[in-house]
Structure formats: C-alpha cells, structure tokens
N, C-alpha and C. Protein backbone atom coordinates (compact mmCIF):
# COMPACT_ATOMS: atom_id res chain seq x y z
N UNK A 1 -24.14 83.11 -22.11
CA UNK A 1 -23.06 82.16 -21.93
C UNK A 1 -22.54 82.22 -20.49
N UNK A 2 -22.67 83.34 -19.97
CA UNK A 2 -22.14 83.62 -18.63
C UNK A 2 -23.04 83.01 -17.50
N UNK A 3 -24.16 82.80 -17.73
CA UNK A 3 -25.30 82.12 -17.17
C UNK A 3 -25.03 80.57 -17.13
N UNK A 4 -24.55 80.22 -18.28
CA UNK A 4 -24.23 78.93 -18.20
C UNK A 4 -23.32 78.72 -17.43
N UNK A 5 -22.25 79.02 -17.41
CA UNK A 5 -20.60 78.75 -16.56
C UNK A 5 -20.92 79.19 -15.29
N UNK A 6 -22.02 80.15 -14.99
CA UNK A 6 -22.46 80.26 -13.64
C UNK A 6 -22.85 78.61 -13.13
N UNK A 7 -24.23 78.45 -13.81
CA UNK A 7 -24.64 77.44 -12.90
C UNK A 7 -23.55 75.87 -13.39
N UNK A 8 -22.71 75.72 -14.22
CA UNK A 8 -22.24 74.61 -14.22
C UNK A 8 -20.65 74.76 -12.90
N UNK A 9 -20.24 75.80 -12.52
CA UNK A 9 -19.77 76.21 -10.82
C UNK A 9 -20.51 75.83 -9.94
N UNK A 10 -21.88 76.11 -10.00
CA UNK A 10 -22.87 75.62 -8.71
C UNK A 10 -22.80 74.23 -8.67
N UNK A 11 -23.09 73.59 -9.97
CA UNK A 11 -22.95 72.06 -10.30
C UNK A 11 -21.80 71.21 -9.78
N UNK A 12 -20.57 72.42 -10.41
CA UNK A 12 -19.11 71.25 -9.60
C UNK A 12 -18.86 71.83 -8.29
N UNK A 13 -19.59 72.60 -7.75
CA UNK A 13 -19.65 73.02 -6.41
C UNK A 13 -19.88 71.61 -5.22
N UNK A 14 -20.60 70.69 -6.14
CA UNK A 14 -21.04 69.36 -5.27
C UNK A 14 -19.54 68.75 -4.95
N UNK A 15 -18.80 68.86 -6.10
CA UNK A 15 -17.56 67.98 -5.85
C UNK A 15 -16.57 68.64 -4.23
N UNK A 16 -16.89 69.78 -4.28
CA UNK A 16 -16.18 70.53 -3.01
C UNK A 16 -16.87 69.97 -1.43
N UNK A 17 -18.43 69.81 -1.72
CA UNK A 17 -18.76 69.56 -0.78
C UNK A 17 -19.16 68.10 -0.20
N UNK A 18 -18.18 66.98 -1.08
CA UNK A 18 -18.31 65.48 -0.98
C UNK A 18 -17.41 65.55 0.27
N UNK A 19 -17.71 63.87 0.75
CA UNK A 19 -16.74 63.89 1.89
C UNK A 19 -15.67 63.19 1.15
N UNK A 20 -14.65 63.08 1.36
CA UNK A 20 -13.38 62.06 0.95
C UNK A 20 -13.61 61.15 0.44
N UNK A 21 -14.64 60.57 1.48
CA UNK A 21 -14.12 58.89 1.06
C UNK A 21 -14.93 58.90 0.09
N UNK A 22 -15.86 59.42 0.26
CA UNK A 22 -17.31 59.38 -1.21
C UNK A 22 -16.25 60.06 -2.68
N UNK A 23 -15.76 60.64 -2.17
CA UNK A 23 -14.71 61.44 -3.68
C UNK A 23 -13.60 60.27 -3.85
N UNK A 24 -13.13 60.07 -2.91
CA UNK A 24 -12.27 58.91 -3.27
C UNK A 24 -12.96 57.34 -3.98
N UNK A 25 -14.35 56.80 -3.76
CA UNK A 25 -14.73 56.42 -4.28
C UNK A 25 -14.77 56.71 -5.39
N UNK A 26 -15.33 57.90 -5.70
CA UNK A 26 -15.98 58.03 -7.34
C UNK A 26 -14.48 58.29 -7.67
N UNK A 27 -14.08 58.94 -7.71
CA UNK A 27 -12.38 59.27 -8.25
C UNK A 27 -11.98 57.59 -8.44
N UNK A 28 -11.37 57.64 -7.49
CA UNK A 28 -10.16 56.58 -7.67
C UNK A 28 -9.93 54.97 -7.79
N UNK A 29 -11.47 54.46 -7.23
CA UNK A 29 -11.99 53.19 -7.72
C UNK A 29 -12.28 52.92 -8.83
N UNK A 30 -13.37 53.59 -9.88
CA UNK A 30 -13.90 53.01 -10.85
C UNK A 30 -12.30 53.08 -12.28
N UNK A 31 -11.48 54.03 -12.05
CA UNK A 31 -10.00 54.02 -12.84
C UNK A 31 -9.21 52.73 -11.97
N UNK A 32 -9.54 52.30 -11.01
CA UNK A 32 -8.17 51.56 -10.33
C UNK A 32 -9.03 50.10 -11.01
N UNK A 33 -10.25 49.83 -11.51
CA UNK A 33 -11.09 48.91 -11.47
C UNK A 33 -10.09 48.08 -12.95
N UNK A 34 -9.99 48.92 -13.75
CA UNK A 34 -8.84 48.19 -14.69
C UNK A 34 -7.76 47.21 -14.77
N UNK A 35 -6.98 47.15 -13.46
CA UNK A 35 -6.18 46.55 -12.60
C UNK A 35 -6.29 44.97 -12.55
N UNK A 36 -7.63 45.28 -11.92
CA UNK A 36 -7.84 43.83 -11.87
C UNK A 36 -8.71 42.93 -12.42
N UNK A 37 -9.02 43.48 -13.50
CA UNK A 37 -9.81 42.67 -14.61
C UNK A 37 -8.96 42.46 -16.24
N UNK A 38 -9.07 41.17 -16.74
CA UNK A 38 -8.43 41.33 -17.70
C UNK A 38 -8.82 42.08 -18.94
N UNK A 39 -8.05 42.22 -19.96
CA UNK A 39 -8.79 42.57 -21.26
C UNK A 39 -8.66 42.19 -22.20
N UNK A 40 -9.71 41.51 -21.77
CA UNK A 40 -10.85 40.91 -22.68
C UNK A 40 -11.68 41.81 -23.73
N UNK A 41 -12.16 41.12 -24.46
CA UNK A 41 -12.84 41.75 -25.41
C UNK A 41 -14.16 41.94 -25.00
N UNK A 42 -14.63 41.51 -24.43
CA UNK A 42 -15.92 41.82 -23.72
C UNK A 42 -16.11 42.63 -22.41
N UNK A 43 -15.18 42.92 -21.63
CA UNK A 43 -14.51 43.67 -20.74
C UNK A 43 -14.31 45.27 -21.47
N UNK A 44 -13.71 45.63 -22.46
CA UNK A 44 -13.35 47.14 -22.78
C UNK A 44 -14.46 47.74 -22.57
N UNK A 45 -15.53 47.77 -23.31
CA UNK A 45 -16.29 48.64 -23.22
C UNK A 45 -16.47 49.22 -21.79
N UNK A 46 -16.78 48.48 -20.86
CA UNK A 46 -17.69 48.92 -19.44
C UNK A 46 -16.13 49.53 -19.58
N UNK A 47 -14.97 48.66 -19.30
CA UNK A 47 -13.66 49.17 -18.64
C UNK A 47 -13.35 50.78 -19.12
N UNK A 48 -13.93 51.08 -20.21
CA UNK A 48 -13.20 52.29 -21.19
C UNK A 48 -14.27 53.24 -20.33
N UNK A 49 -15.54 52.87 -20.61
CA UNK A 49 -16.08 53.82 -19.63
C UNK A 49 -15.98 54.28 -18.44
N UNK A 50 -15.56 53.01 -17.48
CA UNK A 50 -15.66 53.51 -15.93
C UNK A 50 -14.26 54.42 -16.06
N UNK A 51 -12.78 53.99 -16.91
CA UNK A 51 -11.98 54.82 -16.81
C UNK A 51 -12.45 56.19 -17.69
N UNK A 52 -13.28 56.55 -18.15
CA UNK A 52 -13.85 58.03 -18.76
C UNK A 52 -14.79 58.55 -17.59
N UNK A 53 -15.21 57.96 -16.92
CA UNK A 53 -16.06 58.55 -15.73
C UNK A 53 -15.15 59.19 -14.75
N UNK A 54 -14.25 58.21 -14.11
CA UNK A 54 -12.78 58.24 -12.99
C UNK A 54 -12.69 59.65 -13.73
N UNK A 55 -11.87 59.47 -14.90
CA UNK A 55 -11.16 60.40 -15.27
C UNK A 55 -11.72 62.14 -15.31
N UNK A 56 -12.95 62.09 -15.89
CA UNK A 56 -13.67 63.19 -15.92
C UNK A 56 -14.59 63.80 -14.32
N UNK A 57 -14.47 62.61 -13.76
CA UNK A 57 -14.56 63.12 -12.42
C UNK A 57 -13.62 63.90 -11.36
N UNK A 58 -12.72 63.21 -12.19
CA UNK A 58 -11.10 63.82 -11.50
C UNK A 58 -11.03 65.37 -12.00
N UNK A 59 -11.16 65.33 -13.16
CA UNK A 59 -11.12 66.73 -13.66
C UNK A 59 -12.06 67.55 -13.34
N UNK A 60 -13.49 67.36 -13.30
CA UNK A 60 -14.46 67.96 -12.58
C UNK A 60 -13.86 68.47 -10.83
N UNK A 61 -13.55 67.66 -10.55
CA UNK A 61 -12.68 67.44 -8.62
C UNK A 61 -12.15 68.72 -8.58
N UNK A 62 -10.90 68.77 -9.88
CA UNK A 62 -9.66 69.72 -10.14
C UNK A 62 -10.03 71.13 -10.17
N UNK A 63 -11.28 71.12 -11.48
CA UNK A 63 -12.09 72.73 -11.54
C UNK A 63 -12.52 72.64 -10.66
N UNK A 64 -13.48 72.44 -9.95
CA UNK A 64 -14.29 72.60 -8.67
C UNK A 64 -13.88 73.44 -7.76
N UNK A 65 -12.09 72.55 -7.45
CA UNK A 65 -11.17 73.84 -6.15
C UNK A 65 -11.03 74.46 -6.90
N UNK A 66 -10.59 75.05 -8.09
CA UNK A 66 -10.31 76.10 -8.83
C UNK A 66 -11.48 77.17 -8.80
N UNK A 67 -12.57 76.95 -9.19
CA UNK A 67 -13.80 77.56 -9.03
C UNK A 67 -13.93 77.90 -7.12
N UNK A 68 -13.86 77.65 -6.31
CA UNK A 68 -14.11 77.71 -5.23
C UNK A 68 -13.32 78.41 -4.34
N UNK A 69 -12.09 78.15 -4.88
CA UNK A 69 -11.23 78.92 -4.45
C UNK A 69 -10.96 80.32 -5.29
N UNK A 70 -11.47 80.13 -6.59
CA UNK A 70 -11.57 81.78 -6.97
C UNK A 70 -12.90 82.51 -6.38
N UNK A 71 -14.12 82.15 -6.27
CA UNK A 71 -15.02 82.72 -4.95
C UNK A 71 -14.09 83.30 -3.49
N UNK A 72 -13.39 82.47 -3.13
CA UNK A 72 -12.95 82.87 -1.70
C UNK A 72 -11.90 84.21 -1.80
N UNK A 73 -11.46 83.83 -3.30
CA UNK A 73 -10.32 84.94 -3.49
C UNK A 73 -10.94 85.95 -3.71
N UNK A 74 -11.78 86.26 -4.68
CA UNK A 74 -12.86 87.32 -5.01
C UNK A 74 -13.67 88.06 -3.76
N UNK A 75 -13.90 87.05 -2.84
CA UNK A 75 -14.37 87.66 -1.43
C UNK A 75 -13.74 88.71 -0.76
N UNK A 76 -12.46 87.95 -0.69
CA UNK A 76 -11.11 88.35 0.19
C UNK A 76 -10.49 90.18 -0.61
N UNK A 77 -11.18 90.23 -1.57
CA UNK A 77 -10.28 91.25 -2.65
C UNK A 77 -8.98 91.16 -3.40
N UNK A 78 -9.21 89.60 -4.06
CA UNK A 78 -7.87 89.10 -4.49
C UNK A 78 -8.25 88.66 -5.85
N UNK A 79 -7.87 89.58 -6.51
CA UNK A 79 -7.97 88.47 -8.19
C UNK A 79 -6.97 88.45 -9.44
N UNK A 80 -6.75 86.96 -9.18
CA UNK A 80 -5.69 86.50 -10.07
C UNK A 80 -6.52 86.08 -11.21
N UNK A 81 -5.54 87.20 -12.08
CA UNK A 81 -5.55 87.10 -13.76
C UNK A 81 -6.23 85.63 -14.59
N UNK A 82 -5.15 84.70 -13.94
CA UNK A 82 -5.03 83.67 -14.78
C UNK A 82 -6.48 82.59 -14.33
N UNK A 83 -7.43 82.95 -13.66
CA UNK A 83 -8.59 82.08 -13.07
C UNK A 83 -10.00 83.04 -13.85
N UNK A 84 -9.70 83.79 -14.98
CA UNK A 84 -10.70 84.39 -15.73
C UNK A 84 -10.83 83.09 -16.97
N UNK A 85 -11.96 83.30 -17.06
CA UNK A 85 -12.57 81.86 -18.08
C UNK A 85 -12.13 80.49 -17.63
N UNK A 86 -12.34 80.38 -16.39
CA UNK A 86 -11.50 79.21 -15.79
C UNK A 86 -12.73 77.64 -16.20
N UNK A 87 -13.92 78.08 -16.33
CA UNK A 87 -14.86 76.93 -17.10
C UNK A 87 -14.53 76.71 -18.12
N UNK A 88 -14.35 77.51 -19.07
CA UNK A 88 -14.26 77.46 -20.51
C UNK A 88 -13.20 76.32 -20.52
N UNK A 89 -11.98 76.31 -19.77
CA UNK A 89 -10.68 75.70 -19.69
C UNK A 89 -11.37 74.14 -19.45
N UNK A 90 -12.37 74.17 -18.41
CA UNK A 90 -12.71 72.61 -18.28
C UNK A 90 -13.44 71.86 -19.72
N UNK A 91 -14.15 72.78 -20.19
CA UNK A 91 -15.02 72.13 -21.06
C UNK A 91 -13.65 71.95 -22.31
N UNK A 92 -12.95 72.63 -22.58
CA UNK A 92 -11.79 72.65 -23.61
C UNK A 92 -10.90 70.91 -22.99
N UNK A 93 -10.66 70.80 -21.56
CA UNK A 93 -10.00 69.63 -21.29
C UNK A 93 -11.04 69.05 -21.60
N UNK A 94 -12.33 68.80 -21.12
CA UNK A 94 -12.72 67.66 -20.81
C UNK A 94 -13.37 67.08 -22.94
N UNK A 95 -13.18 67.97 -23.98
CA UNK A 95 -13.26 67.66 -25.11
C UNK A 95 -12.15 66.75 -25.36
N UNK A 96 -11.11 67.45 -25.08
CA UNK A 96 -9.62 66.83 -25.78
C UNK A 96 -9.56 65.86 -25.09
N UNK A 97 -9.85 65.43 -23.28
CA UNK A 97 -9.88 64.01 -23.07
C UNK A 97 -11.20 62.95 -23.79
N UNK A 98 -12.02 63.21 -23.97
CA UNK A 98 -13.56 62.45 -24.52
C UNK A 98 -12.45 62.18 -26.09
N UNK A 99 -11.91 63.18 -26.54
CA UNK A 99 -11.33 62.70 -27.84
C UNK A 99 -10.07 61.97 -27.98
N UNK A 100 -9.39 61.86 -27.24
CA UNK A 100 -8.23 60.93 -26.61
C UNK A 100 -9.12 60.12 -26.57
N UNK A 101 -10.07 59.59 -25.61
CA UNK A 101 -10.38 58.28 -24.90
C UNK A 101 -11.49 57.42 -26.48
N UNK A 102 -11.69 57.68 -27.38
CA UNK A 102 -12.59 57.42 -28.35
C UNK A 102 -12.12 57.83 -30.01
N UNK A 103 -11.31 58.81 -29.65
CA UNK A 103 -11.19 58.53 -31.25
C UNK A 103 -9.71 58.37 -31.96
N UNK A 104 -8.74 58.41 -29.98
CA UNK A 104 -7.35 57.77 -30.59
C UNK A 104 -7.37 55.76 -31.02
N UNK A 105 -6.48 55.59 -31.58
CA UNK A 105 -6.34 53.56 -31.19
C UNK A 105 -5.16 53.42 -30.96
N UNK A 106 -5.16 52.21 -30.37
CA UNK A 106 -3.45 51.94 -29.61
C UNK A 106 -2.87 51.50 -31.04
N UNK A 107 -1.50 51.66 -30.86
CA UNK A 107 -0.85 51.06 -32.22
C UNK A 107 -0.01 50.18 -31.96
N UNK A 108 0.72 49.25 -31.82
CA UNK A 108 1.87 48.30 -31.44
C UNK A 108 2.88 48.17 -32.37
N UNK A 109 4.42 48.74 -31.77
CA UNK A 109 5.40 48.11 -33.29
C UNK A 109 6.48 47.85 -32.25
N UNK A 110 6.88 46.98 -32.90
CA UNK A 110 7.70 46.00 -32.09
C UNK A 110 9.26 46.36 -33.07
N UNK A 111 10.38 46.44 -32.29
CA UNK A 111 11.82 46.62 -32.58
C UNK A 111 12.46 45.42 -32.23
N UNK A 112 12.41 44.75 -32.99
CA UNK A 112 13.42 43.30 -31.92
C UNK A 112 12.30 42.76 -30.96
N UNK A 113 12.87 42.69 -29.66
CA UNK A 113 12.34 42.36 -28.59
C UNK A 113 11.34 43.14 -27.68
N UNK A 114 11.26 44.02 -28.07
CA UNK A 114 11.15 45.68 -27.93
C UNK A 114 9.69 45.69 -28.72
N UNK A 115 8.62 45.69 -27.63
CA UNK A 115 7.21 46.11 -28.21
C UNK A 115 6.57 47.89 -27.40
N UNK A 116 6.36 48.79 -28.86
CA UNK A 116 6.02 49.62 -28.29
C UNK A 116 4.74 50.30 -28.17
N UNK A 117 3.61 50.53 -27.42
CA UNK A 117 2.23 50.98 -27.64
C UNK A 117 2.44 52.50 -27.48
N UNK A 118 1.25 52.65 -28.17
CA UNK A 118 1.37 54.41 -28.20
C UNK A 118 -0.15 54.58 -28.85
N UNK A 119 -0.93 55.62 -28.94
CA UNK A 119 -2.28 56.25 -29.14
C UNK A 119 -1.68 57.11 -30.30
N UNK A 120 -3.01 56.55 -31.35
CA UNK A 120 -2.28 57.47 -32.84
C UNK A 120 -3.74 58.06 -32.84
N UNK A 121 -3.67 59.42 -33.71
CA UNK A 121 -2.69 60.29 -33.57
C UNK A 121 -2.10 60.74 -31.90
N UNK A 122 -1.06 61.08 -32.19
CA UNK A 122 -0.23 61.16 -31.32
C UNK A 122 -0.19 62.73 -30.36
N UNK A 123 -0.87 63.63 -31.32
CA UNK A 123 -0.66 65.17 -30.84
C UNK A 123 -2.25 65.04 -29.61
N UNK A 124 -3.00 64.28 -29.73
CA UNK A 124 -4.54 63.94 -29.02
C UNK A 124 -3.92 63.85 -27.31
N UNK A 125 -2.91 63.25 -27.41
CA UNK A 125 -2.62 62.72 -25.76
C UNK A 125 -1.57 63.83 -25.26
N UNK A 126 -1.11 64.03 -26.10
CA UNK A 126 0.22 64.96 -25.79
C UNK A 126 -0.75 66.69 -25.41
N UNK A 127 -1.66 67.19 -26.26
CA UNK A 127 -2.36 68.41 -26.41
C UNK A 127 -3.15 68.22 -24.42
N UNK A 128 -3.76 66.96 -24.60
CA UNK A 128 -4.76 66.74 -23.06
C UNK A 128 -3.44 66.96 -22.21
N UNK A 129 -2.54 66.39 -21.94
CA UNK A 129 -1.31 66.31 -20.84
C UNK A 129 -1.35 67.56 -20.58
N UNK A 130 -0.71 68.63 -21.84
CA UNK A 130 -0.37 69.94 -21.42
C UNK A 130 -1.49 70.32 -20.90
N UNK A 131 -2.70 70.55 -21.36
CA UNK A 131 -4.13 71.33 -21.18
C UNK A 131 -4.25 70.87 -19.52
N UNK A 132 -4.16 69.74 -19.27
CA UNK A 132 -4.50 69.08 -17.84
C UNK A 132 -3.54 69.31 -16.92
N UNK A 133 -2.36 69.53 -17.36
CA UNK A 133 -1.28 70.04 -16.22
C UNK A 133 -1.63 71.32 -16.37
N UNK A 134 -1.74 72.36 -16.95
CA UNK A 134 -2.28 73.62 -16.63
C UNK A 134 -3.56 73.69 -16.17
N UNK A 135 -4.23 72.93 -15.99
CA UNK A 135 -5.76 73.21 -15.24
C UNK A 135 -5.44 72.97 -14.02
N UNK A 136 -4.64 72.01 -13.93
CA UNK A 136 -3.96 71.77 -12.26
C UNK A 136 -3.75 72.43 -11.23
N UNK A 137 -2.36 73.22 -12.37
CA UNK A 137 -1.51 74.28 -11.84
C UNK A 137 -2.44 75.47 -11.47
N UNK A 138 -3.39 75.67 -12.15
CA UNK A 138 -4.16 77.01 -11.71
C UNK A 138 -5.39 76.84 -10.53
N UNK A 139 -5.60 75.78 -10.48
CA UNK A 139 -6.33 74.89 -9.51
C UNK A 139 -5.46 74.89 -8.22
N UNK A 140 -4.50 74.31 -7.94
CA UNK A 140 -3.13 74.60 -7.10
C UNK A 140 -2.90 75.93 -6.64
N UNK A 141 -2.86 76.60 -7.77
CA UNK A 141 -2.20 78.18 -7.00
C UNK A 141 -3.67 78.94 -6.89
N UNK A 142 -4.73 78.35 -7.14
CA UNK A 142 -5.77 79.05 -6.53
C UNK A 142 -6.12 78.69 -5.15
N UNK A 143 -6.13 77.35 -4.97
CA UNK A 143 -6.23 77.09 -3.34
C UNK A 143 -5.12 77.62 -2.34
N UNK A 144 -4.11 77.24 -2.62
CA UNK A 144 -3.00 77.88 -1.63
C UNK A 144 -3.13 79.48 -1.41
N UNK A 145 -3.65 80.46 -2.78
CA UNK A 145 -3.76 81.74 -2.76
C UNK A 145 -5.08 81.91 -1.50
N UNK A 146 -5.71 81.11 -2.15
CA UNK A 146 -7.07 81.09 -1.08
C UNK A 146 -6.95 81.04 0.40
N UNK A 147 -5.72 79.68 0.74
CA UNK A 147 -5.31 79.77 2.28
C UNK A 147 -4.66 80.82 2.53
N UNK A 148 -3.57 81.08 1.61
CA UNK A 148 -3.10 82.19 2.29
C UNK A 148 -3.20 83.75 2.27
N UNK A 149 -4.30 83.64 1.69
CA UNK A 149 -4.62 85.16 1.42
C UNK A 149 -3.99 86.02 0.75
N UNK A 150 -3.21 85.40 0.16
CA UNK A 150 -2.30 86.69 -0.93
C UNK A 150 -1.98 85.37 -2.10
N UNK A 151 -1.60 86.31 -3.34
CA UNK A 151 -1.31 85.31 -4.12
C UNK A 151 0.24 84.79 -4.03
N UNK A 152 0.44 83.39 -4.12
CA UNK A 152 0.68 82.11 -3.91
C UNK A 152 1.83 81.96 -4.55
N UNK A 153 3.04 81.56 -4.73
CA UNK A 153 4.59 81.69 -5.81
C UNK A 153 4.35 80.28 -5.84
N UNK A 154 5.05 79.75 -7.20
CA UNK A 154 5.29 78.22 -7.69
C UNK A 154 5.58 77.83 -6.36
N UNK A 155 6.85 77.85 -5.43
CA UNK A 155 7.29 76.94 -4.59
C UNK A 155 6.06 76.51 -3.69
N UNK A 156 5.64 77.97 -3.35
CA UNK A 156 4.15 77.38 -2.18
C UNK A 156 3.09 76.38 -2.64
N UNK A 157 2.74 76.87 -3.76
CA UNK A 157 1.33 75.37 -4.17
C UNK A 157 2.35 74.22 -4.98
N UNK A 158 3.74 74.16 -5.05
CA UNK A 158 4.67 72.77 -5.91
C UNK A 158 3.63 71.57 -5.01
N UNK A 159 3.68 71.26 -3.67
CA UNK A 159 2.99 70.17 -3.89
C UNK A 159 1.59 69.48 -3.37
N UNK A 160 1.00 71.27 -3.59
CA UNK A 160 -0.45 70.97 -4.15
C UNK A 160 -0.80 70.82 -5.32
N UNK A 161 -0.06 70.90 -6.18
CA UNK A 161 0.33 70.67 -7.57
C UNK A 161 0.50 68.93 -7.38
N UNK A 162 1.68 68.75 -7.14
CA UNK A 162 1.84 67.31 -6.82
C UNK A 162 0.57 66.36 -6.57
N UNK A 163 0.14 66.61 -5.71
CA UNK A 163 -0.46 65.69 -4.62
C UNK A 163 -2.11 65.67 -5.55
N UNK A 164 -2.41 67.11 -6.47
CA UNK A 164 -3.36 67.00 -7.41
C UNK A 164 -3.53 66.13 -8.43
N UNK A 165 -1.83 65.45 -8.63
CA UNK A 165 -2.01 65.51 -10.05
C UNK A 165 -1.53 63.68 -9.67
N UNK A 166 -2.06 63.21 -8.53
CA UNK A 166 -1.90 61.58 -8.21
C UNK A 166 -3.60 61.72 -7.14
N UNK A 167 -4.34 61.06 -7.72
CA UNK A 167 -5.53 61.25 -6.89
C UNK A 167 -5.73 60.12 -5.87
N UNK A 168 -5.32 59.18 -6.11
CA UNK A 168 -5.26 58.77 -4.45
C UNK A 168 -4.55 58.89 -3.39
N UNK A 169 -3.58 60.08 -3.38
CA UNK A 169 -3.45 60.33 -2.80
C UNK A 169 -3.82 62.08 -2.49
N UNK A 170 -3.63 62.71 -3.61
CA UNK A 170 -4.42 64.04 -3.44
C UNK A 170 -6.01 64.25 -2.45
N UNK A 171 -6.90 63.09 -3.34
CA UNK A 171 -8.36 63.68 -2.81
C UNK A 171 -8.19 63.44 -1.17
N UNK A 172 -7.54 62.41 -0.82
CA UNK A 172 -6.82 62.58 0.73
C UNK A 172 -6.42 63.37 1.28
N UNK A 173 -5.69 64.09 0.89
CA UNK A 173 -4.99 65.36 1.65
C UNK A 173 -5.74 66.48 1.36
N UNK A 174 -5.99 66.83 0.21
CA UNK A 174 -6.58 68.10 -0.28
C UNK A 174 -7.73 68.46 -0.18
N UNK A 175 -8.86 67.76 -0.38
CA UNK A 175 -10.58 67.75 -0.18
C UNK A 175 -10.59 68.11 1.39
N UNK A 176 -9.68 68.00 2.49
CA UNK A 176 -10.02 68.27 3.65
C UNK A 176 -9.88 70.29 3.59
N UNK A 177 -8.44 70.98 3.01
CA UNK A 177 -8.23 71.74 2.74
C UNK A 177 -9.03 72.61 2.15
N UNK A 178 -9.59 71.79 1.05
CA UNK A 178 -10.67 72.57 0.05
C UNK A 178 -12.25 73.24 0.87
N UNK A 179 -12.31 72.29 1.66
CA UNK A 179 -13.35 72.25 2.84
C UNK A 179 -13.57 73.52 3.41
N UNK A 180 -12.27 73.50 4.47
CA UNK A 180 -11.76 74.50 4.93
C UNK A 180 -11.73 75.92 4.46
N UNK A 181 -11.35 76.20 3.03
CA UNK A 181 -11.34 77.23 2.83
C UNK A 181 -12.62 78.20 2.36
C-alpha cells in the first residue's frame, strides 16, 4: 500500500511542476466554463464533468504542495505530525467529492417568494467542505513550514490558506512559491 501512495506523490508531483498559466488553465477554466453556457439539458452532462475535472484537479493542485512540501520538510529535519497519511486524505476527499457530484440531486422548495436549492442528502456536501478545508489547511501550513523552515502557527499560513481555497487567484500567487521551495 505504501508503494502505491509512493508513486501516486510522483504522479501529483506533475502538478508542482506545471507552469501557472498551464495550472491555471486546467484549474480554473474548465469550472469557470459553466458561467457562460446555459443549462440546458443537453449541456449538463459535458458541464458536470468539466466541473468534476476543475474540481479534482484543484484538489490534486492542493495535495501535490502538501506532498512536496512534506519532502522539503523531511529533508530539512522537520516533521509535522499532522502530514502522516497525507494521500490517504486525498483519495478519502476526492471519494466524498465524486459522491457529492453524482449521487447527490438538487432539490427546490420554494417559501412564498423565496426559492431554495440545496443537494439532498445533505450531510454529502457538508462532510466534502469539512474534509476539503482540512486538506487545505494542512497543505497551507505545510508550505509556509517548508519556507520557513520551522513549523508554521495559524496566523503565518491564514492566507495561504486563503488564497488556496479561491483558485484563481491562489494558483497565481502560490504555484510560483511552491516552485521555489
């Protein structure tokens, strides 16, 4: 098993070594592509996919510095606790999003004037949020630990945290960083 999570690191190792704009492509176009197409019924399908590609690319993006920056830390003689089984964590998000994106349905109930959408079941979107803001966060305080050579307090990676967790503007700022380290 350890063989595996090895080489699927080497694999999202590619995402570290894209240039921007090529990451910003695959990231943030094929999710922004929704925007401007209607929906249509003949439209979802491709649309549901390119936003499951965006999306799982993003998250692939996220582990990648996490993975890369726990190498640099491990180099350095630095190892933080919380970046042990740090694959396992992707393949755990990237289930609970594939199951969000396919086996929730939108629901519509209207109060008055007042129409409300929401994804039933309801615990599917809420379970990915948490799981994905903690893959972030450890993604975050692994790069900043990485720049700065010691491990990293909430305030220092707050908005590499941030800037992760909005990708057009993150893979901008951050992929240069990730580079670097």
């Amino acid at each position: 098993m350890n063989k595996l999570f090895n080489s699927f690191e080497r694999l999202l190792s590619i995402f570290v070594r894209l240039d921007r704009i090529i990451l910003f492509i695959v990231i943030v176009i094929p999710g922004s592509v929704n925007i401007y197409f209607s929906q249509q019924e003949e439209h979802l399908d491709a649309l549901g996919l390119m936003k499951a590609f965006s999306g799982l690319c993003w998250l692939a993006w996220i582990v990648a510095i996490g993975c890369h920056a726990k190498d640099k830390l491990i180099a350095i003689g630095i190892e933080l606790r919380v970046l042990r089984n740090y694959v396992l964590r992707f393949f755990i998000v990237a289930v609970i999003y594939l199951l969000v994106k396919w086996v929730t349905e939108e629901v519509k109930t209207s109060y008055g004037n007042i129409t409300i959408r929401y994804d039933s079941p309801v615990m599917l979107p809420i379970l990915f949020a948490i799981t994905f803001v903690i893959t972030t966060l450890i993604a975050a305080k692994a790069l900043v630990s990485a720049e700065q050579k010691k491990e990293a307090t909430f305030k220092d990676y707050f908005t590499t945290l941030l800037l992760m967790l909005v990708p057009f503007i993150g893979v901008w700022n951050i992929q240069p960083r990730v580079q670097r380290i």
